[in-house]
Protein backbone atom coordinates (compact mmCIF):
# COMPACT_ATOMS: atom_id res chain seq x y z
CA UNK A 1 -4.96 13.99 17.03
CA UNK A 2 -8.12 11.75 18.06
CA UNK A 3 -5.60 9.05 19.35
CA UNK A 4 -2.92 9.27 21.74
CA UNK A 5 0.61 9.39 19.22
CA UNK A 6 2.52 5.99 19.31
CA UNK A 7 5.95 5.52 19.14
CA UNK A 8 5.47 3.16 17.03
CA UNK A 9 4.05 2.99 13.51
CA UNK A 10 3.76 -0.23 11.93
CA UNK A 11 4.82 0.30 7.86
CA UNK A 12 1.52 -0.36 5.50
CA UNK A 13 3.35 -2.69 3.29
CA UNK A 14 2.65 -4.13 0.00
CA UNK A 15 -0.59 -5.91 -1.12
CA UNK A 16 -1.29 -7.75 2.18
CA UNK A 17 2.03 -7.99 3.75
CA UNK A 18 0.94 -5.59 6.36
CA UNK A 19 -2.06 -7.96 6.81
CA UNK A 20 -4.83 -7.78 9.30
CA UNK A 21 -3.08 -10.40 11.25
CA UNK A 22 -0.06 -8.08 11.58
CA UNK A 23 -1.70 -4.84 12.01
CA UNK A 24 -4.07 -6.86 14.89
CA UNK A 25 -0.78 -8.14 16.51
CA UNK A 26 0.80 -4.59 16.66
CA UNK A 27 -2.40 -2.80 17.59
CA UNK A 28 -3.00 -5.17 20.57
CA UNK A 29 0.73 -4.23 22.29
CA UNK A 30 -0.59 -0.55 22.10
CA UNK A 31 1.18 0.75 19.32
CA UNK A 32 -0.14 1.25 16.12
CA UNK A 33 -0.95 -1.25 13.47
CA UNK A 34 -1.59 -0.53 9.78
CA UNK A 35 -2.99 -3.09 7.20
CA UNK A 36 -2.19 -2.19 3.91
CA UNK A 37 -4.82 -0.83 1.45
CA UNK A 38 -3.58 -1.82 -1.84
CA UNK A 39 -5.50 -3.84 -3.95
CA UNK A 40 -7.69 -5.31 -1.09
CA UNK A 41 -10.83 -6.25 -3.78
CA UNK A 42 -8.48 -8.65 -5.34
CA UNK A 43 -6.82 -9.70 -2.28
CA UNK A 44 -10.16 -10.90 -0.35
CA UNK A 45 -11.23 -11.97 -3.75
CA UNK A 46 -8.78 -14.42 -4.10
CA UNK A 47 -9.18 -15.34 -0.43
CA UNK A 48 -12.61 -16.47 -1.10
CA UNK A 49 -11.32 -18.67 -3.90
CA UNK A 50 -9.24 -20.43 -1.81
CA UNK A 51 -11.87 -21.15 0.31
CA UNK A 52 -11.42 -18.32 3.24
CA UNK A 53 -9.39 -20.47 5.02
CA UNK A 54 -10.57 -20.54 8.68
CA UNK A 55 -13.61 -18.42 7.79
CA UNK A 56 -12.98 -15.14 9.15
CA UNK A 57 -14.17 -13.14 5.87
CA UNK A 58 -17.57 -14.88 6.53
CA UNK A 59 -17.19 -14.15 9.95
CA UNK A 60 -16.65 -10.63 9.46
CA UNK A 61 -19.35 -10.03 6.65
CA UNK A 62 -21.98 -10.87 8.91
CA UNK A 63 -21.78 -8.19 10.58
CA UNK A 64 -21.45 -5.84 7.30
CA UNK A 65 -23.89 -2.76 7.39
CA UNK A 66 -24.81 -3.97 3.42
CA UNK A 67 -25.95 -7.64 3.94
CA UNK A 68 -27.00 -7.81 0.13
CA UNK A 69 -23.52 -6.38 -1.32
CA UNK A 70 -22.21 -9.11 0.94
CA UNK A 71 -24.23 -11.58 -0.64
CA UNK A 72 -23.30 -10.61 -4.18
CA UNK A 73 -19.21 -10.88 -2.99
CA UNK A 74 -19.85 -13.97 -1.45
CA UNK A 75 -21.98 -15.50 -4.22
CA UNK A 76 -19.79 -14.14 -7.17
CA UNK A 77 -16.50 -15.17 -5.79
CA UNK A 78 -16.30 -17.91 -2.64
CA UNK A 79 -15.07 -21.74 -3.30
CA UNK A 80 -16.08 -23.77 -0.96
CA UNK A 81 -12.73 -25.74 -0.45
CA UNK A 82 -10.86 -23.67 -2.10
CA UNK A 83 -9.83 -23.56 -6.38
CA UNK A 84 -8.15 -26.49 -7.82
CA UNK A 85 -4.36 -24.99 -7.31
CA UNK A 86 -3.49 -25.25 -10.64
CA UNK A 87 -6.68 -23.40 -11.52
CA UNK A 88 -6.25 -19.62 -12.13
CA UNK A 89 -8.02 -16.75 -10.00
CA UNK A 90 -11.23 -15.22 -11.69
CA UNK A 91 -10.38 -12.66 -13.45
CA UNK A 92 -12.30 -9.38 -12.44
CA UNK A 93 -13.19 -5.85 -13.67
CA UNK A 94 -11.14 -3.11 -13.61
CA UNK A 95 -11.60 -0.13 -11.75
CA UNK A 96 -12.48 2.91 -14.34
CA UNK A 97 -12.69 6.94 -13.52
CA UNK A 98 -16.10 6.69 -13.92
CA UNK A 99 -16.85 3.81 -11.18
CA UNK A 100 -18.09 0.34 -11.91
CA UNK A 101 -20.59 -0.98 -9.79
CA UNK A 102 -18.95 -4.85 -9.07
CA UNK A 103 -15.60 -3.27 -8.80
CA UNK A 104 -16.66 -0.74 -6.07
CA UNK A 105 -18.60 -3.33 -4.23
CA UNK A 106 -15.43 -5.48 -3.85
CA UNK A 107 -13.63 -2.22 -2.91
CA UNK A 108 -15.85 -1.47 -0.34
CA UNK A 109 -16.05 -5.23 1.49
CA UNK A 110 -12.54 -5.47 1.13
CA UNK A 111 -11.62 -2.50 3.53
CA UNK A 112 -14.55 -3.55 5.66
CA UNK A 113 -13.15 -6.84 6.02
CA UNK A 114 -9.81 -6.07 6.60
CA UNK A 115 -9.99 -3.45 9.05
CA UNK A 116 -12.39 -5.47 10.98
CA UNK A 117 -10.08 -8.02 11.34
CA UNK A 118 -7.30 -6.12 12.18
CA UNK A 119 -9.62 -4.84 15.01
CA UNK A 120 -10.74 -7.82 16.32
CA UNK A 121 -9.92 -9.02 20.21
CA UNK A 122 -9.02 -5.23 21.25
CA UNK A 123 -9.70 -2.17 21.64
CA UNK A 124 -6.77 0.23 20.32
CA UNK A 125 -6.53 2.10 17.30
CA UNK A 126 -5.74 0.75 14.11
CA UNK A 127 -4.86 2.44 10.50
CA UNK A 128 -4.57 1.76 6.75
CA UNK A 129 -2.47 2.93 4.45
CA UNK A 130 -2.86 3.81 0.80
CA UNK A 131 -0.67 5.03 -2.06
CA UNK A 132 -1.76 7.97 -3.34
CA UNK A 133 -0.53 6.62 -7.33
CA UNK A 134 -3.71 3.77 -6.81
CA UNK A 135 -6.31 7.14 -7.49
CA UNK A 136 -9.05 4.94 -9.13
CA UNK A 137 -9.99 3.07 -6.24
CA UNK A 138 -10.07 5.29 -3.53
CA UNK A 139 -13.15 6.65 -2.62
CA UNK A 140 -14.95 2.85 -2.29
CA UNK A 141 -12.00 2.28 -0.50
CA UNK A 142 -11.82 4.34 2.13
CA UNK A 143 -15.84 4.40 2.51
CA UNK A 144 -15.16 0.71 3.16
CA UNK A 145 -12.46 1.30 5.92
CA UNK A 146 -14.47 3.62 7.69
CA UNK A 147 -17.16 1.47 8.11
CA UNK A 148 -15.05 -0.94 10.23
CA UNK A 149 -14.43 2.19 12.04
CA UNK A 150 -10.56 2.56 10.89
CA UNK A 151 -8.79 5.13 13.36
CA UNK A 152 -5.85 6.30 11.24
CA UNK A 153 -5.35 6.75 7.37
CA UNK A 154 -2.15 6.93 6.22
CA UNK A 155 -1.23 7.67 2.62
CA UNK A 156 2.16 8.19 0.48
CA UNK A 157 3.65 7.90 -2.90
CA UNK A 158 1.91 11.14 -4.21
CA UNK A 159 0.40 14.29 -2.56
CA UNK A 160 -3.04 13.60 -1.75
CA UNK A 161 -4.54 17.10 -1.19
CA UNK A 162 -8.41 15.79 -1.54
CA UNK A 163 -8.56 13.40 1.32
CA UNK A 164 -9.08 15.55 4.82
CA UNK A 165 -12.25 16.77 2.53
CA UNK A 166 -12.98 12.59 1.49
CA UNK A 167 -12.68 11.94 4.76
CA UNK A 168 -15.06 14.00 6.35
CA UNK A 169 -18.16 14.04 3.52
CA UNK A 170 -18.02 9.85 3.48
CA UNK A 171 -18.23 10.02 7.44
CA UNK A 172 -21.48 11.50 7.08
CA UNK A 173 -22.08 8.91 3.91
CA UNK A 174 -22.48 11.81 1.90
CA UNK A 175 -21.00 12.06 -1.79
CA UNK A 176 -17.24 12.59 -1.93
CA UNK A 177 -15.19 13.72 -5.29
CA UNK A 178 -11.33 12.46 -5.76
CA UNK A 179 -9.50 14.69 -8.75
CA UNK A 180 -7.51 12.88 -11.13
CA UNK A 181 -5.42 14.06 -14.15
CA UNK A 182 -5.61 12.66 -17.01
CA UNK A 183 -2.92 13.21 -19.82
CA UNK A 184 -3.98 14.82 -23.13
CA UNK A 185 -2.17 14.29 -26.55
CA UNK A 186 -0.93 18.08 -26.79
CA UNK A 187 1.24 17.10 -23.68
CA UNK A 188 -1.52 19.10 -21.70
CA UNK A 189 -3.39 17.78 -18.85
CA UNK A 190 -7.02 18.07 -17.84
CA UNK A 191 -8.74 16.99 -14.29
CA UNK A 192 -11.46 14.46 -14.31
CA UNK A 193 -13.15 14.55 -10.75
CA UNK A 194 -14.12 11.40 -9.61
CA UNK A 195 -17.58 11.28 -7.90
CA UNK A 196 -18.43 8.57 -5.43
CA UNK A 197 -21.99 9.00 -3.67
CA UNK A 198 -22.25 6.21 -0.67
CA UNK A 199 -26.18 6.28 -1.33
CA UNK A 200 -26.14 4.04 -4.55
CA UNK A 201 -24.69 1.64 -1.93
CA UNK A 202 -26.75 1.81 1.36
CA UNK A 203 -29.16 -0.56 1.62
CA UNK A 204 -33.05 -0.09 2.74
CA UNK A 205 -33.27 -0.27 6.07
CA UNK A 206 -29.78 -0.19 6.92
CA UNK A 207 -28.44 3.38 7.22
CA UNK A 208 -25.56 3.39 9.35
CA UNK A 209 -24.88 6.00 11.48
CA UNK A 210 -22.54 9.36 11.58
CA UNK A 211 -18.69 7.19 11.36
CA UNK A 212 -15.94 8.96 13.07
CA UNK A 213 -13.20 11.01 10.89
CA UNK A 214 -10.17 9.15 10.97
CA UNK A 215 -6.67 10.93 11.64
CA UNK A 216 -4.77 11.83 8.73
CA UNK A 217 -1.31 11.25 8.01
CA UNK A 218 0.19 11.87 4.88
CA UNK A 219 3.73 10.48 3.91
CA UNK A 220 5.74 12.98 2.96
CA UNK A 221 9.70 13.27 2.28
CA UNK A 222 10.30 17.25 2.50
CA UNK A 223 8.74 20.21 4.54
CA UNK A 224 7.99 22.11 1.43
CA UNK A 225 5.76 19.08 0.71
CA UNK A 226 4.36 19.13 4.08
CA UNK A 227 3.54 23.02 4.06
CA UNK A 228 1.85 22.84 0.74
CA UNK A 229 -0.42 20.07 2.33
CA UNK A 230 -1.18 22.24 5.24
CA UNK A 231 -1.93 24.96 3.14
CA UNK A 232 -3.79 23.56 0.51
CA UNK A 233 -5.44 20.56 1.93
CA UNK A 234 -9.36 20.10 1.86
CA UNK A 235 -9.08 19.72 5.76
CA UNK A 236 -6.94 19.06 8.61
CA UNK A 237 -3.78 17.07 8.74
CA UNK A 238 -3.08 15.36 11.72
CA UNK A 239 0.50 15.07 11.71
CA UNK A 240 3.15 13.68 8.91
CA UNK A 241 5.21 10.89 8.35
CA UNK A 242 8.58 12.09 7.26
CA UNK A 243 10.59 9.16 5.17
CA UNK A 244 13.86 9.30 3.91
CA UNK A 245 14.81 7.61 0.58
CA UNK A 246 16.74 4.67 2.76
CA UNK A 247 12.79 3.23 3.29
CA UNK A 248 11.27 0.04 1.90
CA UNK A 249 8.51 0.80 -1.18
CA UNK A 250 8.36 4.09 -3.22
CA UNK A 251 10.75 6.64 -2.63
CA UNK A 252 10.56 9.94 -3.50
CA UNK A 253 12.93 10.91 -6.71
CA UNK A 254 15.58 13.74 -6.11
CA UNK A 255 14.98 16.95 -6.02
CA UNK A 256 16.18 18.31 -9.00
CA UNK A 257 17.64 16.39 -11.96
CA UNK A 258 17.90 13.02 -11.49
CA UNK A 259 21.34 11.66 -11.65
CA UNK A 260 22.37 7.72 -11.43
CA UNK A 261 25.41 6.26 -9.74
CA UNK A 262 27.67 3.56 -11.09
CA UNK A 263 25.35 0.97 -10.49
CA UNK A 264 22.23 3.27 -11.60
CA UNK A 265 20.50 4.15 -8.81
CA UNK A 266 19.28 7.46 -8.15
CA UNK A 267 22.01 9.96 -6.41
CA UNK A 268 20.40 11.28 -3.09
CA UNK A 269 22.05 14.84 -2.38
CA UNK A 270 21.51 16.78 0.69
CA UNK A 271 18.55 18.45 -0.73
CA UNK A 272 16.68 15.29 -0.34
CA UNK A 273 17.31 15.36 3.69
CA UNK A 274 13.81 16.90 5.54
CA UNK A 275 14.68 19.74 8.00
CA UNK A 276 13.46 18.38 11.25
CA UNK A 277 13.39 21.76 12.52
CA UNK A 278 10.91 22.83 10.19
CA UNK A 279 8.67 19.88 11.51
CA UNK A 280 8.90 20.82 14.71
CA UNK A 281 7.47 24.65 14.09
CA UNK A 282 4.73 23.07 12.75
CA UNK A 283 3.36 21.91 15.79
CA UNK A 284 2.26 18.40 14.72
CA UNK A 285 3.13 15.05 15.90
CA UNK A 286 5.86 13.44 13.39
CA UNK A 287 7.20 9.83 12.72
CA UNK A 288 10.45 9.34 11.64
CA UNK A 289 10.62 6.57 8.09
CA UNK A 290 13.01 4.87 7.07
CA UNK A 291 16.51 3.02 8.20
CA UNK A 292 15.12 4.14 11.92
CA UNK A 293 13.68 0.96 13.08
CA UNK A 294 16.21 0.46 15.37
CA UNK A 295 16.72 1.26 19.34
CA UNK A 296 18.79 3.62 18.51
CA UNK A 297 16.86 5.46 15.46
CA UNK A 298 14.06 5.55 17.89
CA UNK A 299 15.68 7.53 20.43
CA UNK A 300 17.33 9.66 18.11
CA UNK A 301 13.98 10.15 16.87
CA UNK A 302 12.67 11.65 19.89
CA UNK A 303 15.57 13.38 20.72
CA UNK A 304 14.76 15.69 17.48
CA UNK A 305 11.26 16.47 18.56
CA UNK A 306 9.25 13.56 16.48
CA UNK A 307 6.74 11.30 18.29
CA UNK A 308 8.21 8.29 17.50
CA UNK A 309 9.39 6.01 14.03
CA UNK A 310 7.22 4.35 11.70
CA UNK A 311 9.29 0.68 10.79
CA UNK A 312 8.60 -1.53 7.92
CA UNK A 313 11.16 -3.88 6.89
CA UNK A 314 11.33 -5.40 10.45
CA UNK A 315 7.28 -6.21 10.22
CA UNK A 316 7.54 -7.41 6.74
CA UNK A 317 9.84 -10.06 8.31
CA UNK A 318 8.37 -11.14 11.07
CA UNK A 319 5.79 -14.41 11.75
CA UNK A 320 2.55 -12.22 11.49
CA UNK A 321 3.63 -10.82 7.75
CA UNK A 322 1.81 -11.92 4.82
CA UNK A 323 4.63 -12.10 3.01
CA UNK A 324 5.77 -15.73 1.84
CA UNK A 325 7.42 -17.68 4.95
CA UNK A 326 10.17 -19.07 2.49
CA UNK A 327 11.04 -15.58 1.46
CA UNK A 328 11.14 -14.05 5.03
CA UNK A 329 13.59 -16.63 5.80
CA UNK A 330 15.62 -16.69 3.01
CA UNK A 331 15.97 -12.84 2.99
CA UNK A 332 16.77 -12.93 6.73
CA UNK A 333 19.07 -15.92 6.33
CA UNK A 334 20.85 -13.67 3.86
CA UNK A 335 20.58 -10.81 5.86
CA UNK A 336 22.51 -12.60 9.26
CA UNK A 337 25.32 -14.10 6.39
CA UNK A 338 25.85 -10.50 5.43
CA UNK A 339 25.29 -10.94 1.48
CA UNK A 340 22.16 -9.19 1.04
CA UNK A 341 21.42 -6.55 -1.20
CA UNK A 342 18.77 -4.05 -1.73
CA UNK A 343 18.67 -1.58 -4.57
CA UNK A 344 17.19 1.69 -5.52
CA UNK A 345 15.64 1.13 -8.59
CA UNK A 346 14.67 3.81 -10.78
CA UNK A 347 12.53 2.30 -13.92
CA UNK A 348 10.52 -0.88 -12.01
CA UNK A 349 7.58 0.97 -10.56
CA UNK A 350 5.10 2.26 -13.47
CA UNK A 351 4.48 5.07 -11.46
CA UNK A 352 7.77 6.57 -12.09
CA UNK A 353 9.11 6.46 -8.57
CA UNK A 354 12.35 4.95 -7.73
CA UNK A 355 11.10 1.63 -6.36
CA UNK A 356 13.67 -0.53 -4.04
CA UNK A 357 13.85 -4.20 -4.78
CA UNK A 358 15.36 -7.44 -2.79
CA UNK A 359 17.40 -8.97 -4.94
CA UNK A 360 16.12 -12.56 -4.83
CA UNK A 361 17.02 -15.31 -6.91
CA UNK A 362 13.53 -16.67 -8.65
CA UNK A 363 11.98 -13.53 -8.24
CA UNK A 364 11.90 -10.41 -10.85
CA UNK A 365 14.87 -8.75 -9.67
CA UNK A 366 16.50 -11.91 -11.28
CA UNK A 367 17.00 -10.01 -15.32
CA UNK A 368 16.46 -13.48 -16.56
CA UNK A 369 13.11 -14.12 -14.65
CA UNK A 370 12.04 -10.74 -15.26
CA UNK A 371 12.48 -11.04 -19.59
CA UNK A 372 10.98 -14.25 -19.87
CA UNK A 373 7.63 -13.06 -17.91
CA UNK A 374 4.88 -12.12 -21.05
CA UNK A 375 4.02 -9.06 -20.24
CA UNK A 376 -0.22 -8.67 -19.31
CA UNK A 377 -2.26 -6.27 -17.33
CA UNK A 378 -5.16 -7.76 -16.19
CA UNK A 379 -5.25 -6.28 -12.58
CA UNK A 380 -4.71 -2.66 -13.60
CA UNK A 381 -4.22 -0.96 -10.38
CA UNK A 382 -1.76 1.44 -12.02
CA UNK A 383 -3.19 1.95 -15.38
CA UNK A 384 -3.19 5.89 -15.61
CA UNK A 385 -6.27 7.34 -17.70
CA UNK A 386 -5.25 8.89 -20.93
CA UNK A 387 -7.55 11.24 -23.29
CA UNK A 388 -7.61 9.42 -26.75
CA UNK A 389 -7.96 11.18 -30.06
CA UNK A 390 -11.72 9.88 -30.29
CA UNK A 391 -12.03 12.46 -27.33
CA UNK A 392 -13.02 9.18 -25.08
CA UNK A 393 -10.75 8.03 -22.27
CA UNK A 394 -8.48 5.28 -22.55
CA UNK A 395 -6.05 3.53 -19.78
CA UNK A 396 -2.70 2.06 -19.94
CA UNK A 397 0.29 1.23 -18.21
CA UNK A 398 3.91 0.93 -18.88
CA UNK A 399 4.35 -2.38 -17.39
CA UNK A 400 1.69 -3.63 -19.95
CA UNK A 401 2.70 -5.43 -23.16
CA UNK A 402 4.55 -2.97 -25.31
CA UNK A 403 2.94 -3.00 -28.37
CA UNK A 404 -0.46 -2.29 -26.57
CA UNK A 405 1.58 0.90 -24.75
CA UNK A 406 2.73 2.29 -27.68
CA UNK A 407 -0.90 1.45 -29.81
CA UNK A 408 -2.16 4.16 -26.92
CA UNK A 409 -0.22 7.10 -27.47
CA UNK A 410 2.88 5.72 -24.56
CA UNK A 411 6.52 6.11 -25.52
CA UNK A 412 8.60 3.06 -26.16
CA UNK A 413 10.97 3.95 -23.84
CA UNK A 414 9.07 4.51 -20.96
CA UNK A 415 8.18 0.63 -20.67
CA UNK A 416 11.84 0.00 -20.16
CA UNK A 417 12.65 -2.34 -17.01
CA UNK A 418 8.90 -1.83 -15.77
CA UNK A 419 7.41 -4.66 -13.90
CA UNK A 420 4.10 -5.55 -13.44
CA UNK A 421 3.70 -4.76 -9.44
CA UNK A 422 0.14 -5.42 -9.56
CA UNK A 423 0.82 -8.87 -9.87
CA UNK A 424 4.42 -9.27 -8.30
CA UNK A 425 3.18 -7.88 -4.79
CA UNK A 426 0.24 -10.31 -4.82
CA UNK A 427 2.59 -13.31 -5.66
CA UNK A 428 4.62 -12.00 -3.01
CA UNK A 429 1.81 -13.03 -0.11
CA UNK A 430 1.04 -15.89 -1.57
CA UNK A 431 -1.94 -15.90 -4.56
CA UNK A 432 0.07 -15.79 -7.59
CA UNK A 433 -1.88 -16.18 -10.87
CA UNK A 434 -1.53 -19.22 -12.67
CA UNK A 435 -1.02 -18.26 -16.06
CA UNK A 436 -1.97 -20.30 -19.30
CA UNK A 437 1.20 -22.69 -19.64
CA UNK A 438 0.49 -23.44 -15.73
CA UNK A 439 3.74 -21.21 -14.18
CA UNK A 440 2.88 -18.71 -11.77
CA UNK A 441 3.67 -14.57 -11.72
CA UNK A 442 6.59 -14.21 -9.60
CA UNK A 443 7.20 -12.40 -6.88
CA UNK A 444 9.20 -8.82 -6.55
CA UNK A 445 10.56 -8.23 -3.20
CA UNK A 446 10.76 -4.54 -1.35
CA UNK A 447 12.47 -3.75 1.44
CA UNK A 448 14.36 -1.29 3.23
CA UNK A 449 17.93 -0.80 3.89
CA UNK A 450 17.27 -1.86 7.90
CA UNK A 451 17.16 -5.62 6.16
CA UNK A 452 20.94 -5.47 6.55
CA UNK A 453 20.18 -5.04 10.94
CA UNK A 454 17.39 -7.30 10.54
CA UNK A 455 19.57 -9.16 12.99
CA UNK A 456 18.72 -7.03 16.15
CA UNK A 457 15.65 -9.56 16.44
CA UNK A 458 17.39 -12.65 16.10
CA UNK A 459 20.15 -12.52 18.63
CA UNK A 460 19.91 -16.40 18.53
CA UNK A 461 20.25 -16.61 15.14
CA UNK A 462 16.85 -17.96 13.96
CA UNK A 463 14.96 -16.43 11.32
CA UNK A 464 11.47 -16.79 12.96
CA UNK A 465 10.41 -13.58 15.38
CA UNK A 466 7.46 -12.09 15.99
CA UNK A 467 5.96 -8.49 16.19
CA UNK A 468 5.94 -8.42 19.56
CA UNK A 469 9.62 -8.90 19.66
CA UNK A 470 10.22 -6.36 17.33
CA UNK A 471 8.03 -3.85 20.01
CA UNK A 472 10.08 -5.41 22.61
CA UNK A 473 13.65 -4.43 21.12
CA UNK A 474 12.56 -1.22 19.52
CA UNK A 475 11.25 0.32 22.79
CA UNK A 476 14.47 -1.23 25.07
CA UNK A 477 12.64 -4.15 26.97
């Protein structure tokens, strides 16, 4: 690896959970901190129409290589004073396999901006994560992080054999291709291959220079995944981040066919366990994920040969989080009373991965809340591509309105109990939509099982700790 291997890995969480703010707090104690990369063009965008409280976007983007694309971001989508709150966000294009130009711009300033942040007042290491299911976006993306000179990339939630080979070709700002398959009607799939050349985008006069490769650490759940990413990756993998299905987010389905318990979650067997062993042989660093972020997970950890833990939940809780402060506390309130509940949920994501959900009164894990939401998709971060009959390419997404699914060649039943976690994991930090009869999307809560020990950081009982008290317990000080 480039950097020296933390114990610690702060989680990549949601749609701006794992915020710069956090990531910068974690990074600056000398472990590692991760912003999260999903959906950061909408996320700055709807910063700048609140007004970029206290500036920093500004700040940042004058020091972005592009000063023109910064212009155009800044022009198109900055309030000064922020939206009328009862005023709904702009809404903006969607990303397509073939690359719009606005959409790619945002893409590209919002990883800028958000890695710069995160990187701001130090000088350790600091990563992003993606989800691998998000293809569309990617290359922009990542281009984008790089250019704030991000030191770790992290992606899950898929097996993302292209990116050692992104990484390296947009470090030298030279054209990058990301495949992605694309459903035909004869149940068949083809490969479109994304092409994303960083000189439409450079600027005259403003060539930046060679950027550094990142490491890479993919997510992974099994060593058969992580040997097939060894052996087939476009490059190098750094090392591997080995999560168990008790972790916050995706989860990996079981192995095998999937069978539901009384309450109909997915059955975890001991097929689904990594060999640690096998890890080890490998000869790369490893981070433990998943029900770990404890003390005691963290010296177990070490004790089988890993480098140290990645933890989640805990930084999704804490002061520096981007998620909702009311939320934090009430799921940590819940959490000390000992009546909280997380679930494995095997239909919410539209990506088909069991998804676990907070339940939360108000939120979409309420049945009532979730059936009287219209269903709309006008974010579209996990449309999937389709081939149409007209031999042109089409997108939907199970979470979008039915009738629209089914109009595009989707089965009925695969919209069943989907939610719309485009817009629930933006409502959950704070920049809901406000939707024609003047409610708001609501949020849908993730999180691990370690919310039920969330406790370990609140010996005196209040829900309000930060992430350097999470480093503080975690590593025994």
């Amino acid at each position: 690896m480039k950097i020296v291997p933390p114990k610690i890995i702060q989680g990549g969480m949601g749609a701006s959970v794992s915020n710069w703010r956090l990531a910068q707090a974690v990074s600056r104690i000398g472990q590692l901190g991760v912003v999260s990369g999903t959906g950061l063009d909408e996320v700055v965008a709807r910063r700048l129409q609140d007004g970029d409280p206290g500036g920093h976007i500004r700040r940042v983007l004058e020091h972005f290589p592009f000063p023109g694309m910064a212009q155009r971001v800044l022009d198109t989508l900055f309030i000064p004073g922020g939206k009328a709150k009862d005023a709904p966000y702009r809404t903006l294009p969607m990303h397509t396999l073939e690359g719009r130009r606005e959409p790619q711009e945002l893409s590209i300033v919002g990883n800028y901006v958000e890695v710069s942040l995160a990187r701001e007042g130090h000088s350790n290491p600091v990563g992003i994560n993606y989800l691998e299911k998000i293809q569309m976006p990617h290359l922009p993306a990542i281009y984008g992080a790089l250019l704030a000179g991000v030191a770790v990339v992290v992606m899950g939630a898929g097996i993302p054999l292209a990116i050692p080979g992104v990484l390296s070709a947009l470090s030298r700002h030279e054209p990058a291709e990301y495949p992605v398959p694309i459903p035909c009607e004869n149940g068949g799939r083809e490969t479109y291959n994304q092409i994303f050349d960083p000189a439409h985008f450079i600027e005259e006069g403003s060539l930046p220079s060679i950027l550094t490769i990142p490491d890479f650490l993919p997510i992974v759940s099994s060593e058969t995944l992580a040997s097939i990413l060894l052996r087939k990756a476009s490059g190098p993998i750094d090392g591997f981040i080995v999560e168990g299905n008790l972790a916050g987010g995706h989860n990996a389905p079981p192995r095998g066919r999937t069978v539901l318990n009384d309450s109909g979650e997915p059955i975890y067997g001991q097929r689904d366990f990594a060999k640690l062993s096998a890890f080890r042989d490998m000869g790369l660093p490893f981070w433990l994920a998943g029900s770990v972020g404890s003390p005691e997970g963290l010296q177990q950890a070490l004790a089988e040969g890993a480098s140290g833990i990645q933890v989640g939940t805990a930084f999704a809780l804490c002061e520096e989080s981007g998620l909702l402060s009311r939320v934090r506390h009430e799921l940590i309130r819940s959490a000390l009373a000992g009546d909280v509940k997380v679930v494995t949920d095997p239909l919410a994501s539209p990506t088909g991965f069991p998804f676990k959900v907070a339940q939360l009164e108000g939120s979409l894990s309420d049945e009532t809340v979730y059936l009287q939401r219209r269903r709309v998709c006008d974010l579209g971060f996990l449309r999937e591509p389709y081939r149409r009959s007209d031999g042109k390419v089409g997108y939907r997404c199970p979470a979008e309105p039915v009738a629209a699914y089914v109009a595009k060649g989707g089965l009925e039943a695969d919209t069943v109990g989907r939610v719309c976690l485009c817009n629930a994991l933006i409502a959950n930090v704070g920049m809901p939509q406000i939707l024609p009869d003047g409610t708001d999307e609501k949020c849908l809560v993730t999180m691990g099982d370690d919310l039920a020990g969330v406790g370990r950081f609140c010996p005196s009982g209040s829900p309000a700790f930060s992430a350097t008290d999470i480093v503080s317990v975690l590593l025994g000080a």
